[in-house]
N, C-alpha and C. Protein backbone atom coordinates (compact mmCIF):
# COMPACT_ATOMS: atom_id res chain seq x y z
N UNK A 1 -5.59 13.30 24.89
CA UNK A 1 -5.65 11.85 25.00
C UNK A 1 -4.89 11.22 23.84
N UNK A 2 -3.62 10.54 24.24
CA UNK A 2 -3.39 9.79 22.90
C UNK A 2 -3.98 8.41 22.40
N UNK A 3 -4.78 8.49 22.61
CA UNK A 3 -5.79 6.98 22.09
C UNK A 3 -6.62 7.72 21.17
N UNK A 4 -6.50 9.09 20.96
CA UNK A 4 -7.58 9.16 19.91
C UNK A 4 -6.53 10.23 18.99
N UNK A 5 -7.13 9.84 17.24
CA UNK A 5 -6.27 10.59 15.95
C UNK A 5 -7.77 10.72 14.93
N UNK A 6 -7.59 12.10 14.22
CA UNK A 6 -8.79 12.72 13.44
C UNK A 6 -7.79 12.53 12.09
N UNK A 7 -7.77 11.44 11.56
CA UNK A 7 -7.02 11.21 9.88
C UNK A 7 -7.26 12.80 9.16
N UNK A 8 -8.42 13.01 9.14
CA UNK A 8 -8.82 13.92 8.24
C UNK A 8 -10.14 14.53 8.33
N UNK A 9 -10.83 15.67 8.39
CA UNK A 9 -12.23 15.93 8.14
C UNK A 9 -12.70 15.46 9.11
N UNK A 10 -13.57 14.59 9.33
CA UNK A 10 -14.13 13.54 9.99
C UNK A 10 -14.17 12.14 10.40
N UNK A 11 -12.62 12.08 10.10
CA UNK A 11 -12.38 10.73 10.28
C UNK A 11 -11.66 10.30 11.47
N UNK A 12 -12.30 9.60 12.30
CA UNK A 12 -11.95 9.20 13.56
C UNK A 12 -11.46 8.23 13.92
N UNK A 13 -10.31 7.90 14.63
CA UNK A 13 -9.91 6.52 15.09
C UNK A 13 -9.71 6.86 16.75
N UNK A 14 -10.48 6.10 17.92
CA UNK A 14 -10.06 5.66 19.01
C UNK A 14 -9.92 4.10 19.72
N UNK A 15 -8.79 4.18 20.49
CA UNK A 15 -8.40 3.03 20.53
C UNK A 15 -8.32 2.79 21.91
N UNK A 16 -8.10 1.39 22.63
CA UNK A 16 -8.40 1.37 23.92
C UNK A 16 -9.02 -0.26 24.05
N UNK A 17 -9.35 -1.09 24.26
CA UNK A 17 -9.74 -2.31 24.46
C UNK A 17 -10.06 -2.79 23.47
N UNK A 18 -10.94 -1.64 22.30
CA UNK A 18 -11.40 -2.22 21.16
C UNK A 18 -11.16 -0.81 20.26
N UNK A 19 -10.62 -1.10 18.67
CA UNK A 19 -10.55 0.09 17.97
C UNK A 19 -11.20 0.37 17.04
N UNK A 20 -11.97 1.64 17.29
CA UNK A 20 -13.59 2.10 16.74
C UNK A 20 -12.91 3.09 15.54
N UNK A 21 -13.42 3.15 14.52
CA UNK A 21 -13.35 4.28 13.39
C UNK A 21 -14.51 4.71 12.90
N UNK A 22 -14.57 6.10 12.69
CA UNK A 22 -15.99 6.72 12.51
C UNK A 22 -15.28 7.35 11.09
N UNK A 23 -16.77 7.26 10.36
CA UNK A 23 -16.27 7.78 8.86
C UNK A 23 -15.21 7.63 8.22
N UNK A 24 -14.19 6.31 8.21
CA UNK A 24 -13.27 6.40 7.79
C UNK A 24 -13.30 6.86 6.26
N UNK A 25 -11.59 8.08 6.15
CA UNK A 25 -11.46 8.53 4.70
C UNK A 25 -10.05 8.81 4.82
N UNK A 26 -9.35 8.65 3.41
CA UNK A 26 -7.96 8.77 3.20
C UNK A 26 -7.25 7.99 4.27
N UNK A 27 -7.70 6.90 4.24
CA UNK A 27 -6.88 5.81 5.07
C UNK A 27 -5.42 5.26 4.54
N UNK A 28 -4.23 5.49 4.81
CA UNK A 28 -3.14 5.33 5.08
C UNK A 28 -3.10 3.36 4.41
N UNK A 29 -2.69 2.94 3.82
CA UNK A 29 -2.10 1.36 4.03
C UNK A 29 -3.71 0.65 4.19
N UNK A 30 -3.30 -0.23 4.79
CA UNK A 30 -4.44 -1.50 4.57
C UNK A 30 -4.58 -1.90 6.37
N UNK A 31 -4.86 -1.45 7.67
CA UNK A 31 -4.27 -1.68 8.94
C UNK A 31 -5.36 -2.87 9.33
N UNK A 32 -6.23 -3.45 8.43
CA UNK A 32 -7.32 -4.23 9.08
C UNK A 32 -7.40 -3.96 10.40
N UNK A 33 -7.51 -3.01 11.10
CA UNK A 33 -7.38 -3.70 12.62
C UNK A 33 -8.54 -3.00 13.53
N UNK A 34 -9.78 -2.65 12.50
CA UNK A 34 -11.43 -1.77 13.08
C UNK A 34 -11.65 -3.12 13.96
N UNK A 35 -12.26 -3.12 14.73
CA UNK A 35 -13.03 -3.83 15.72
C UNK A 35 -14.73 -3.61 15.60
N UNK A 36 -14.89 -2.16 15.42
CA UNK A 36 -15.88 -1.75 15.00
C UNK A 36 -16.08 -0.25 14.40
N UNK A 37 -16.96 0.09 13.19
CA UNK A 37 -16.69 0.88 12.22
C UNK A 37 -18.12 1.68 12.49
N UNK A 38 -18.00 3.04 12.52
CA UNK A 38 -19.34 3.73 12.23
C UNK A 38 -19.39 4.86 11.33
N UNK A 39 -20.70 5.04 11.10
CA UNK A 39 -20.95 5.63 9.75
C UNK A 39 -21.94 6.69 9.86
N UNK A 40 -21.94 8.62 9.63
CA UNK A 40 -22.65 9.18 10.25
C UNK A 40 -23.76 9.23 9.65
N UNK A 41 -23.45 9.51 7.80
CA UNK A 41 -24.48 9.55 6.72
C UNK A 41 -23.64 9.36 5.78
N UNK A 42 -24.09 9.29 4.34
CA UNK A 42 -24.03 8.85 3.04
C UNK A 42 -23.18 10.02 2.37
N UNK A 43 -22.59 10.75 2.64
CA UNK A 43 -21.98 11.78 1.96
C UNK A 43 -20.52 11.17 1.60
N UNK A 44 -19.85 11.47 0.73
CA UNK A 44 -18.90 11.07 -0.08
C UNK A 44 -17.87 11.09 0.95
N UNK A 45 -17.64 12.31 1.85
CA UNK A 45 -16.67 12.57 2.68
C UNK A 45 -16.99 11.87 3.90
N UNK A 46 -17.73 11.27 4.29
CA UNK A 46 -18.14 10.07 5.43
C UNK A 46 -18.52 8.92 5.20
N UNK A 47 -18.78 8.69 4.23
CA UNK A 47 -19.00 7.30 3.40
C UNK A 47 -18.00 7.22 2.65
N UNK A 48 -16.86 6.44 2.77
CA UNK A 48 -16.02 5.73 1.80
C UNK A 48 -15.75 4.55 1.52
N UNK A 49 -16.64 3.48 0.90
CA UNK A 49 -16.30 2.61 0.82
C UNK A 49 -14.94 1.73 0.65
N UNK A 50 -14.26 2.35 -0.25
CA UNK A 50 -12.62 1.85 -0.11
C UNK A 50 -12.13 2.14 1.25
N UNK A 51 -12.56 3.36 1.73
CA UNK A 51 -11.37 3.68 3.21
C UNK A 51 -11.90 2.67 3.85
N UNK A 52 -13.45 1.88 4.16
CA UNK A 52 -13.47 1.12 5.18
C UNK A 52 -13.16 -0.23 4.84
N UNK A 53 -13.23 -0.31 3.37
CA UNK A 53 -12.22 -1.57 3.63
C UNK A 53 -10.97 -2.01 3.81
N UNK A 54 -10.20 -0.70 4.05
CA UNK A 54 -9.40 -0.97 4.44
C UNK A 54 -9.03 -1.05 5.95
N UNK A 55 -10.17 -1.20 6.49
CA UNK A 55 -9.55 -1.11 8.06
C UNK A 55 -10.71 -2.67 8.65
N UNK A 56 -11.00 -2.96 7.76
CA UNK A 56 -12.25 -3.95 8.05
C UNK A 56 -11.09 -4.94 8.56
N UNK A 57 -11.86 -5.81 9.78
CA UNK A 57 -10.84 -7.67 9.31
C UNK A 57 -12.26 -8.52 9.25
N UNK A 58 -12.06 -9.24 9.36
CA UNK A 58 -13.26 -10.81 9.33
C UNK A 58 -14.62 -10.38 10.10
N UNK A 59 -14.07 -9.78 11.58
CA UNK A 59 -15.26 -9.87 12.43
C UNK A 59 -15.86 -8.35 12.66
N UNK A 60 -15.04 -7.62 11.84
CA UNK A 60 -15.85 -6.36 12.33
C UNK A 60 -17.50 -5.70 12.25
N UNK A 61 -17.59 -5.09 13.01
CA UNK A 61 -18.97 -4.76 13.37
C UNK A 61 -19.66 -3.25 12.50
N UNK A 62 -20.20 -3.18 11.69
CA UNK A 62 -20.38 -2.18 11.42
C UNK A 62 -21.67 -1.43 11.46
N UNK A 63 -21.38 -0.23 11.74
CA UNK A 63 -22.89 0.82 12.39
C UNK A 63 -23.33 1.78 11.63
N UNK A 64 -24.85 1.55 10.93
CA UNK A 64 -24.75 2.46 9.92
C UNK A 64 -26.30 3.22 10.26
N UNK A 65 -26.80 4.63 9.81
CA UNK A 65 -28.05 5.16 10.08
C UNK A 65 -28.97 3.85 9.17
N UNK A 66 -29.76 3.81 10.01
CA UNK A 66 -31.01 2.50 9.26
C UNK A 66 -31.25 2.62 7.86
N UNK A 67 -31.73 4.06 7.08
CA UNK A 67 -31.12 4.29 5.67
C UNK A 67 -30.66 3.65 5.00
N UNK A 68 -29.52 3.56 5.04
CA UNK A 68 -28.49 2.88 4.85
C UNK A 68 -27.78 1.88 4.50
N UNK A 69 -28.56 0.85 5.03
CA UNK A 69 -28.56 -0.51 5.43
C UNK A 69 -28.10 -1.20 4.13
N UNK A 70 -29.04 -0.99 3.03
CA UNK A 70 -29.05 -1.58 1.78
C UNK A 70 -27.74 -0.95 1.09
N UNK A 71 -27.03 -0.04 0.99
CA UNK A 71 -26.48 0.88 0.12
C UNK A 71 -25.45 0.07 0.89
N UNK A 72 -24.78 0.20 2.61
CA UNK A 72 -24.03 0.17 2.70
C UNK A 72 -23.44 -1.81 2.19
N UNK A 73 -24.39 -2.76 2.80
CA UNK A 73 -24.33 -4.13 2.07
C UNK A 73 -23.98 -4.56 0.97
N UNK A 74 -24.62 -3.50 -0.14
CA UNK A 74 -24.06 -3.11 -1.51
C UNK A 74 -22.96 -3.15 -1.64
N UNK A 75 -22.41 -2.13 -0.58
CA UNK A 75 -21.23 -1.40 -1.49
C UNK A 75 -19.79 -2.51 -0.54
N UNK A 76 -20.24 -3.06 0.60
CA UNK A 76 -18.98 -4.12 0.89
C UNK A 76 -19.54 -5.54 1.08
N UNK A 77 -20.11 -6.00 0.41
CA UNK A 77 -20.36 -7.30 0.15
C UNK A 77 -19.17 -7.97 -0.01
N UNK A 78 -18.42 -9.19 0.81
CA UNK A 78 -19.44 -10.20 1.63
C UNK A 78 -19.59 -9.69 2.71
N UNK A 79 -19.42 -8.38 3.68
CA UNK A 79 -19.39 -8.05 4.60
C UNK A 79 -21.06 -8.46 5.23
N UNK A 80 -21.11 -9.15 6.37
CA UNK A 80 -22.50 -9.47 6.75
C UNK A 80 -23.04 -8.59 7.85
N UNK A 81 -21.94 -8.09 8.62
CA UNK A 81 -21.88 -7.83 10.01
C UNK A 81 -22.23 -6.02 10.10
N UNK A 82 -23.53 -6.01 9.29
CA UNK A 82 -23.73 -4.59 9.38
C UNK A 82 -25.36 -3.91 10.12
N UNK A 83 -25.59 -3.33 11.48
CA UNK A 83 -26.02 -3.10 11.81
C UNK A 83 -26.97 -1.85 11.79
N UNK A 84 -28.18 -1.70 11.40
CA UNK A 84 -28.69 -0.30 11.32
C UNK A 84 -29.12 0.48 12.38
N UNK A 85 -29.32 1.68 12.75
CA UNK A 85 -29.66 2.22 14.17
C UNK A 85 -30.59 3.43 13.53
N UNK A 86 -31.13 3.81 14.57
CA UNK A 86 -32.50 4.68 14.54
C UNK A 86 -31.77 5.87 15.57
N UNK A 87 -31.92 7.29 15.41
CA UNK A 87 -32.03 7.92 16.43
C UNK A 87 -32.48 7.56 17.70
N UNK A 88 -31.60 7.60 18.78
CA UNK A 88 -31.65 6.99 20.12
C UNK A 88 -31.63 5.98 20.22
N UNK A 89 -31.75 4.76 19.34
CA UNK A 89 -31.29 3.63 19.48
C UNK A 89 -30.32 2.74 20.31
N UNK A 90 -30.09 2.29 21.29
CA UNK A 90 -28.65 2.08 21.75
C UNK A 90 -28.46 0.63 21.56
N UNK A 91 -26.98 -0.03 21.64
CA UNK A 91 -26.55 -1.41 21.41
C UNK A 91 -25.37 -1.44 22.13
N UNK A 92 -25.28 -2.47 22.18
CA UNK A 92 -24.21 -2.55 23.58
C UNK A 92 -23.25 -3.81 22.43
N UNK A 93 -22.28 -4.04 21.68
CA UNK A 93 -21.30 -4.58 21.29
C UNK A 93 -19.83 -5.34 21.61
N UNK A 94 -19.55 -6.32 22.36
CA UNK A 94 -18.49 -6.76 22.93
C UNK A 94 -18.51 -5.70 24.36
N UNK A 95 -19.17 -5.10 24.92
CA UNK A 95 -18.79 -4.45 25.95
C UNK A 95 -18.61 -3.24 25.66
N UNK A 96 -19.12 -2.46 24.31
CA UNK A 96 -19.44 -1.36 24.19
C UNK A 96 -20.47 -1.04 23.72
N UNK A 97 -20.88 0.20 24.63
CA UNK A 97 -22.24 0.56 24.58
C UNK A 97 -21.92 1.89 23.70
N UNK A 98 -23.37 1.97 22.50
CA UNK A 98 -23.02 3.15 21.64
C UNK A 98 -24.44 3.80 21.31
N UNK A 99 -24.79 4.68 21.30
CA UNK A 99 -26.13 5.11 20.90
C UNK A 99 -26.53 6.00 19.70
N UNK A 100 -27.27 5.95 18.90
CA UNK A 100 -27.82 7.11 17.66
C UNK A 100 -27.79 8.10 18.02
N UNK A 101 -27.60 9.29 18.05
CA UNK A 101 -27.99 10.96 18.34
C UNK A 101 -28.46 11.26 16.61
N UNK A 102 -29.65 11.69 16.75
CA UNK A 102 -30.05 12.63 16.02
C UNK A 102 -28.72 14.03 15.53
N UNK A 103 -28.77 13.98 14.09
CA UNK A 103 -27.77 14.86 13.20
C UNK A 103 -27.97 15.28 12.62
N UNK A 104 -28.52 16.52 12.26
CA UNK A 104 -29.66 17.57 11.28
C UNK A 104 -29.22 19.19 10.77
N UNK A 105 -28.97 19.29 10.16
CA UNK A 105 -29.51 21.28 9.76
C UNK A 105 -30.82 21.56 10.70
N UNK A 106 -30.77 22.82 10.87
CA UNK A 106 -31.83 23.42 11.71
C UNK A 106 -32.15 24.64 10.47
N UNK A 107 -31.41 25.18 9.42
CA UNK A 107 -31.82 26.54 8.75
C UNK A 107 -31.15 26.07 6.91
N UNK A 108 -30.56 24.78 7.50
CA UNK A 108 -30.67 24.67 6.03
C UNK A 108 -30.63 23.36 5.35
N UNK A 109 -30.40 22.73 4.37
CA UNK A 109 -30.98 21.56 3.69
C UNK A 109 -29.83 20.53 3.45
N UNK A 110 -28.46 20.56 3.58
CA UNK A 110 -27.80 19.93 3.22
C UNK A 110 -27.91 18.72 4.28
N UNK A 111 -28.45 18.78 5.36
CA UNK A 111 -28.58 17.20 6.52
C UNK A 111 -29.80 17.20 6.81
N UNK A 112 -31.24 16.88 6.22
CA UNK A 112 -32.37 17.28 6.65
C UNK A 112 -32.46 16.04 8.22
N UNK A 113 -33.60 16.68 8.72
CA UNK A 113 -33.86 15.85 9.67
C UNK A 113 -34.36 14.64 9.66
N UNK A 114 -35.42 14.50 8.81
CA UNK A 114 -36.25 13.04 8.40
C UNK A 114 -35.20 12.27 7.65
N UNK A 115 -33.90 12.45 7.22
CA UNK A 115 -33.25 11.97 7.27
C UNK A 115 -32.91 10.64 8.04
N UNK A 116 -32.60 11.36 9.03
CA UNK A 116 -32.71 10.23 10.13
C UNK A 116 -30.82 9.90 10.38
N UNK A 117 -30.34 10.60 9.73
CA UNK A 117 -28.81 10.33 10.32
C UNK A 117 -28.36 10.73 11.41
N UNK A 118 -27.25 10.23 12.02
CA UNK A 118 -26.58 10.08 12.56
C UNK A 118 -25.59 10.63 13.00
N UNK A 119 -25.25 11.03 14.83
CA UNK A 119 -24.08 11.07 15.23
C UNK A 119 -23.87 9.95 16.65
N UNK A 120 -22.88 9.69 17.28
CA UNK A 120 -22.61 8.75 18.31
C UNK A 120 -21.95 9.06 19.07
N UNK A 121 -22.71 8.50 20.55
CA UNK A 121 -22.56 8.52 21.76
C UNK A 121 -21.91 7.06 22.38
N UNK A 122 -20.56 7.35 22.04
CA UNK A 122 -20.00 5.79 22.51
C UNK A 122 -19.19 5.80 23.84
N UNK A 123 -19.49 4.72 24.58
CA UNK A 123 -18.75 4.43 26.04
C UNK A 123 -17.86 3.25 26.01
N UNK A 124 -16.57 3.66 26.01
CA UNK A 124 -15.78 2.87 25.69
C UNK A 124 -14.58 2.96 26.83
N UNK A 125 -14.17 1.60 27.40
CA UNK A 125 -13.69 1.77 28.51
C UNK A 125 -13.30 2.76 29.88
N UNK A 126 -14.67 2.93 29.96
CA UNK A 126 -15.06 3.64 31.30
C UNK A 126 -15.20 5.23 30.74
N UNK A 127 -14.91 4.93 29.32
CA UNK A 127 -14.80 6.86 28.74
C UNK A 127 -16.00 6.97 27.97
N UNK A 128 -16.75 8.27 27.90
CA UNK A 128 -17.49 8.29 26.84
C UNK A 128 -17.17 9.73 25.61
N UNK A 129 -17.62 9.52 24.62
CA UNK A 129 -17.02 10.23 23.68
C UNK A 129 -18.66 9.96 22.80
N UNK A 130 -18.26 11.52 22.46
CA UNK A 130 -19.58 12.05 21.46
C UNK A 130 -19.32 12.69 19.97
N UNK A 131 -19.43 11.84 18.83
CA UNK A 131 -18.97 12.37 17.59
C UNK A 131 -20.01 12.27 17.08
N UNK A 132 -20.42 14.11 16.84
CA UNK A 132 -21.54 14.68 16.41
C UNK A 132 -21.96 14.56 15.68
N UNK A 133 -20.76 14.14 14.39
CA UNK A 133 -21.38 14.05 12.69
C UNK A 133 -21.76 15.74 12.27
N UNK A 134 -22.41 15.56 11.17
CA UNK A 134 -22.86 16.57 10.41
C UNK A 134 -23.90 17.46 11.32
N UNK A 135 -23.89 18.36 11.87
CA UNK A 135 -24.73 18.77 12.55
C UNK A 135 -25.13 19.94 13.33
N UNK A 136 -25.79 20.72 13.40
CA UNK A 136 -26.28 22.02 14.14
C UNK A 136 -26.14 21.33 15.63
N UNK A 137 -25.96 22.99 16.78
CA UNK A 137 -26.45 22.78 17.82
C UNK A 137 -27.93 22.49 18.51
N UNK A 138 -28.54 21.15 17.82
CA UNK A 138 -29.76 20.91 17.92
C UNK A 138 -30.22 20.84 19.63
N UNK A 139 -31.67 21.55 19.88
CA UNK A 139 -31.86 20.60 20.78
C UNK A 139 -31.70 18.70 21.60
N UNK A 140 -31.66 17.98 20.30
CA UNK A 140 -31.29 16.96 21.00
C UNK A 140 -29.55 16.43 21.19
N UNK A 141 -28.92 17.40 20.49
CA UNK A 141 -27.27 17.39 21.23
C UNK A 141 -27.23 17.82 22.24
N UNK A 142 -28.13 18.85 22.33
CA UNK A 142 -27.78 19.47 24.00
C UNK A 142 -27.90 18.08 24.98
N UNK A 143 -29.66 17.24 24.90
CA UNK A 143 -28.87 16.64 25.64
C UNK A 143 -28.19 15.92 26.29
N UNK A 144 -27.48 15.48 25.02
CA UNK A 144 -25.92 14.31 25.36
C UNK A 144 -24.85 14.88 26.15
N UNK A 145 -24.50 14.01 27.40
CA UNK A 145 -23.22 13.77 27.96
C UNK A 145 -22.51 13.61 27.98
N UNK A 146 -21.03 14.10 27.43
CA UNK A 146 -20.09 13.19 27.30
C UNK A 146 -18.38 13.68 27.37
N UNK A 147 -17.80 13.08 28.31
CA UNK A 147 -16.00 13.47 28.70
C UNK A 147 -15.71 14.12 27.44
N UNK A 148 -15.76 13.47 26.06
CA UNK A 148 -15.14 14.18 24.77
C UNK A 148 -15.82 14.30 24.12
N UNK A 149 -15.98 15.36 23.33
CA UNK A 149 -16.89 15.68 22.28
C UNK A 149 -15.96 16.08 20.83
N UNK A 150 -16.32 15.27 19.83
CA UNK A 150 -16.03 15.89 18.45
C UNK A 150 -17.43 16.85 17.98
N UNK A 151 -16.81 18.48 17.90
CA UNK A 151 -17.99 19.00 17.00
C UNK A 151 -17.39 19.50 15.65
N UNK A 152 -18.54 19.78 14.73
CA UNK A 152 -18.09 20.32 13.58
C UNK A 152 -18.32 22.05 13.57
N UNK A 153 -16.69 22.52 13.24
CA UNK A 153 -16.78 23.88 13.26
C UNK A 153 -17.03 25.23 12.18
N UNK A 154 -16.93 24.03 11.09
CA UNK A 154 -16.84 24.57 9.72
C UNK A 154 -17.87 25.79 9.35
N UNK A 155 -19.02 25.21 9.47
CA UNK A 155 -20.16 26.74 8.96
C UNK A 155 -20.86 26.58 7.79
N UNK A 156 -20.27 26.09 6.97
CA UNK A 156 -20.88 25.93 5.66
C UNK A 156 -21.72 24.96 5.56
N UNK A 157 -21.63 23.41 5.90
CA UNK A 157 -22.50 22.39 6.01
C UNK A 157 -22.75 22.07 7.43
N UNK A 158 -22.71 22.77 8.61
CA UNK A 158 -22.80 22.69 10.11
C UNK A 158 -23.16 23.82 10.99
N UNK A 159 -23.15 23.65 11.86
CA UNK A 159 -22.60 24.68 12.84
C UNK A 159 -21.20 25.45 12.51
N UNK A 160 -20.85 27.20 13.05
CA UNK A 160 -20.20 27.75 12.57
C UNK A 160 -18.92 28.04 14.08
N UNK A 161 -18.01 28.22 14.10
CA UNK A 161 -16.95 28.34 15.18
C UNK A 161 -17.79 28.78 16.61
N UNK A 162 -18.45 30.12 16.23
CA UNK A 162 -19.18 30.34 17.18
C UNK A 162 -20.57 30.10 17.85
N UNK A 163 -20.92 29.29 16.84
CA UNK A 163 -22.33 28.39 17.65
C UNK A 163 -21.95 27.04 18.28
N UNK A 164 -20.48 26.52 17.48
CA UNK A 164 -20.10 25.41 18.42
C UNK A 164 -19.24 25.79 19.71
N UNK A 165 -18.82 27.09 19.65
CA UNK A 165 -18.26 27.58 20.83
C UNK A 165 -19.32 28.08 22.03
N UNK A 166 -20.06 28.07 21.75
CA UNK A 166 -22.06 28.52 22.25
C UNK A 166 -22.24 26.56 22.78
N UNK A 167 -22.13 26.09 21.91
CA UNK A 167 -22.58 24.94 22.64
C UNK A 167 -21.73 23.88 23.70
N UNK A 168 -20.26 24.27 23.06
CA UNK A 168 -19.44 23.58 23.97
C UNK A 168 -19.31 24.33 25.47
N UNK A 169 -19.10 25.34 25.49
CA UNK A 169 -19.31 26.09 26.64
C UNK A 169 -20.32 25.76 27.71
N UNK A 170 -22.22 25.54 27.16
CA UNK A 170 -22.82 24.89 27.99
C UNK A 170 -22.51 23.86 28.44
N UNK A 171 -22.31 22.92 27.87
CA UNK A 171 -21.94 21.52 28.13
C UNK A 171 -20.76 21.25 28.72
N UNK A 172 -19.75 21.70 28.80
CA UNK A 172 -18.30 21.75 29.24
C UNK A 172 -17.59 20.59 29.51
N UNK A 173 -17.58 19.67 28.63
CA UNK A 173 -16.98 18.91 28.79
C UNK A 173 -15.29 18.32 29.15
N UNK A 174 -14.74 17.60 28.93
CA UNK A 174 -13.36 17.91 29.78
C UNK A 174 -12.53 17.88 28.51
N UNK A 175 -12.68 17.59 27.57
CA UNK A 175 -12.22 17.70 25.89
C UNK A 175 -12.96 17.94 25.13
N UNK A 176 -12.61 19.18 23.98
CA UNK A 176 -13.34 18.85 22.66
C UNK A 176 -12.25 19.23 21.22
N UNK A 177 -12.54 18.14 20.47
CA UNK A 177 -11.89 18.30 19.58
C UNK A 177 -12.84 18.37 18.37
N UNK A 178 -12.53 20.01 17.66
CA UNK A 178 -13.15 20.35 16.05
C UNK A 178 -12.99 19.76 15.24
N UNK A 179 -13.89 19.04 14.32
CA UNK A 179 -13.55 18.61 13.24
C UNK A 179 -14.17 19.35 12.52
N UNK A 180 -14.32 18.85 11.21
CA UNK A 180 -14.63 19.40 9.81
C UNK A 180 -14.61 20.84 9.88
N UNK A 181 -13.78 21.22 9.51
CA UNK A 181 -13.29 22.65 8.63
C UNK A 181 -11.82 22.89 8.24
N UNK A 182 -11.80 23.63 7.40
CA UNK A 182 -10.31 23.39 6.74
C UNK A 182 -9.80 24.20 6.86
N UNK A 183 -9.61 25.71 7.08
CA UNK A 183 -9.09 26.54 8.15
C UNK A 183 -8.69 26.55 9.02
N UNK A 184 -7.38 27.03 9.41
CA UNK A 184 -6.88 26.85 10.78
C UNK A 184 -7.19 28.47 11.63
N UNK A 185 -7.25 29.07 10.64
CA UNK A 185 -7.95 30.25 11.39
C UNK A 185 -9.22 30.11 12.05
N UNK A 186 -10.42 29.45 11.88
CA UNK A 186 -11.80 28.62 11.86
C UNK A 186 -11.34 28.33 13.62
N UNK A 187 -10.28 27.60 13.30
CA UNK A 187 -10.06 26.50 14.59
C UNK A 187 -9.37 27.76 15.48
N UNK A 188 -8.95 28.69 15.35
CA UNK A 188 -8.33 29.47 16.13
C UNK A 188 -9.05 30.36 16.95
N UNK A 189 -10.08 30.62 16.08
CA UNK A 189 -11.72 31.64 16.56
C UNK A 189 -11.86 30.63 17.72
N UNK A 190 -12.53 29.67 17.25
CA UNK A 190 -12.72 28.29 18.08
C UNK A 190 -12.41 28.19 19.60
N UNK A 191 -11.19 28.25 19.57
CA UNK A 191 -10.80 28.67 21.12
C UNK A 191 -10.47 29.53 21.66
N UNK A 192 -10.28 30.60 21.15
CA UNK A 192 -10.69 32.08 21.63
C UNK A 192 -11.72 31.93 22.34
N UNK A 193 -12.94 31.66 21.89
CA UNK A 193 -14.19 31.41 22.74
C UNK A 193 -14.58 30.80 23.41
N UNK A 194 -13.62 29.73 23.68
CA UNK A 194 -14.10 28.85 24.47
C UNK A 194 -13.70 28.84 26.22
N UNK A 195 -14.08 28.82 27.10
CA UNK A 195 -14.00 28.88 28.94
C UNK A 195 -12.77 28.27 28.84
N UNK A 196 -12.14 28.64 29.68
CA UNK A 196 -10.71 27.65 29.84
C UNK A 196 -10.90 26.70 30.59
N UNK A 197 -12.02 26.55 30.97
CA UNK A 197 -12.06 25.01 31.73
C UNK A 197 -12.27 23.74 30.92
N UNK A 198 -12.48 24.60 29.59
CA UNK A 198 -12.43 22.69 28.49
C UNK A 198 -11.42 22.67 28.10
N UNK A 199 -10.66 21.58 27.90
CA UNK A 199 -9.52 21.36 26.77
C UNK A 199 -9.78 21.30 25.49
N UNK A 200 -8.78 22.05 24.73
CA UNK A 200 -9.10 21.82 22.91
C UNK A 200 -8.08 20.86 22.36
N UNK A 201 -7.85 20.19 21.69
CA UNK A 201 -6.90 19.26 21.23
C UNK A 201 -7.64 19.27 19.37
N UNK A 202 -6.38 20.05 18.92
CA UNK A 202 -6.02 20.23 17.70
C UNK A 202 -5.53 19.03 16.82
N UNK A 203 -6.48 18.44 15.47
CA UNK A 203 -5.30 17.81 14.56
C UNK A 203 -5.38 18.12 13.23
N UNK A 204 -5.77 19.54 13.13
CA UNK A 204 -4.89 19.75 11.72
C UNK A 204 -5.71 21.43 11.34
């Protein structure tokens, strides 16, 4: 799909009626041109306050785990337009509908669950797309729906090539694109394993 580009790590831009960025980091120039901005958790590499201001304009909408709320107000003041969400939460925004998914470790501590962060289930012109965030193949990813899925393949703070190749397989969606890991070997395991009936779409 060319409406959608992974800057880096976890940083997402899709575009299409309205242009959504998830975790923006190492943002390029100044493009003001977010429509609406989401945010998975508080970690340095998904929270950047400079990257999102640079993509902010006047009216943008921003989506943050309920957590959050205060830290993120903090940190872009005068920004008013910032929304908190709860696991499963959904909100429907100019004509897009987006929902909380639960985003957790299952065996280890770096994303606890009571946490309460965040990944998203957004439907955006007739498409839906699922960016997992930080996260194991939890029971409650399994069970989200969705045409595209961003998972994380890395291993070290996530799921590992082959548990996200375990989960994309059930689910089979008609795209998935890996994020977070910095290996291209990582990403190569990756689709080795995967059914040839999903598409993989590589950016980096």
């Amino acid at each position: 799909m060319d409406n959608i580009y992974v800057n880096t790590r976890s940083s997402i831009k899709i575009t299409g009626t309205k242009t959504i960025y998830f975790d923006p980091l190492d943002i390029e120039g100044t493009p003001c041109d977010a429509d609406m901005v989401f945010v998975t958790h508080e970690h340095y590499d998904h929270f950047s306050p400079e990257d999102i201001k640079k993509v902010l304009k006047k009216d943008t909408q921003i989506f943050v785990p309920l957590g959050m709320t205060a830290l993120v107000t903090e940190k872009l003041l005068p920004i008013q337009t910032i929304q908190g969400m709860l696991p499963w939460q959904t909100e429907n925004h100019t004509g897009v509908k987006c929902q909380g998914i639960p985003a957790y470790n299952i065996d280890m501590h770096f994303h606890p669950k009571n946490n309460n962060w965040l990944g998203y289930l957004v439907e955006l012109d007739g498409k839906t797309y699922y960016i997992m965030g930080d996260t194991d193949a939890t029971s409650e990813a399994a069970k989200v729906n969705a045409e595209v899925v961003f998972i994380p393949i890395g291993g070290k703070y996530t799921m590992d090539a082959a548990q996200a190749a375990e989960f994309i397989n059930e689910k089979q969606p008609k795209l998935v694109i890996p994020i977070h890991y910095g290996d291209s070997g990582v990403g190569d395991d990756f689709k080795k394993m995967l059914r040839p009936r999903t598409e993989v779409q590589f950016f980096f």
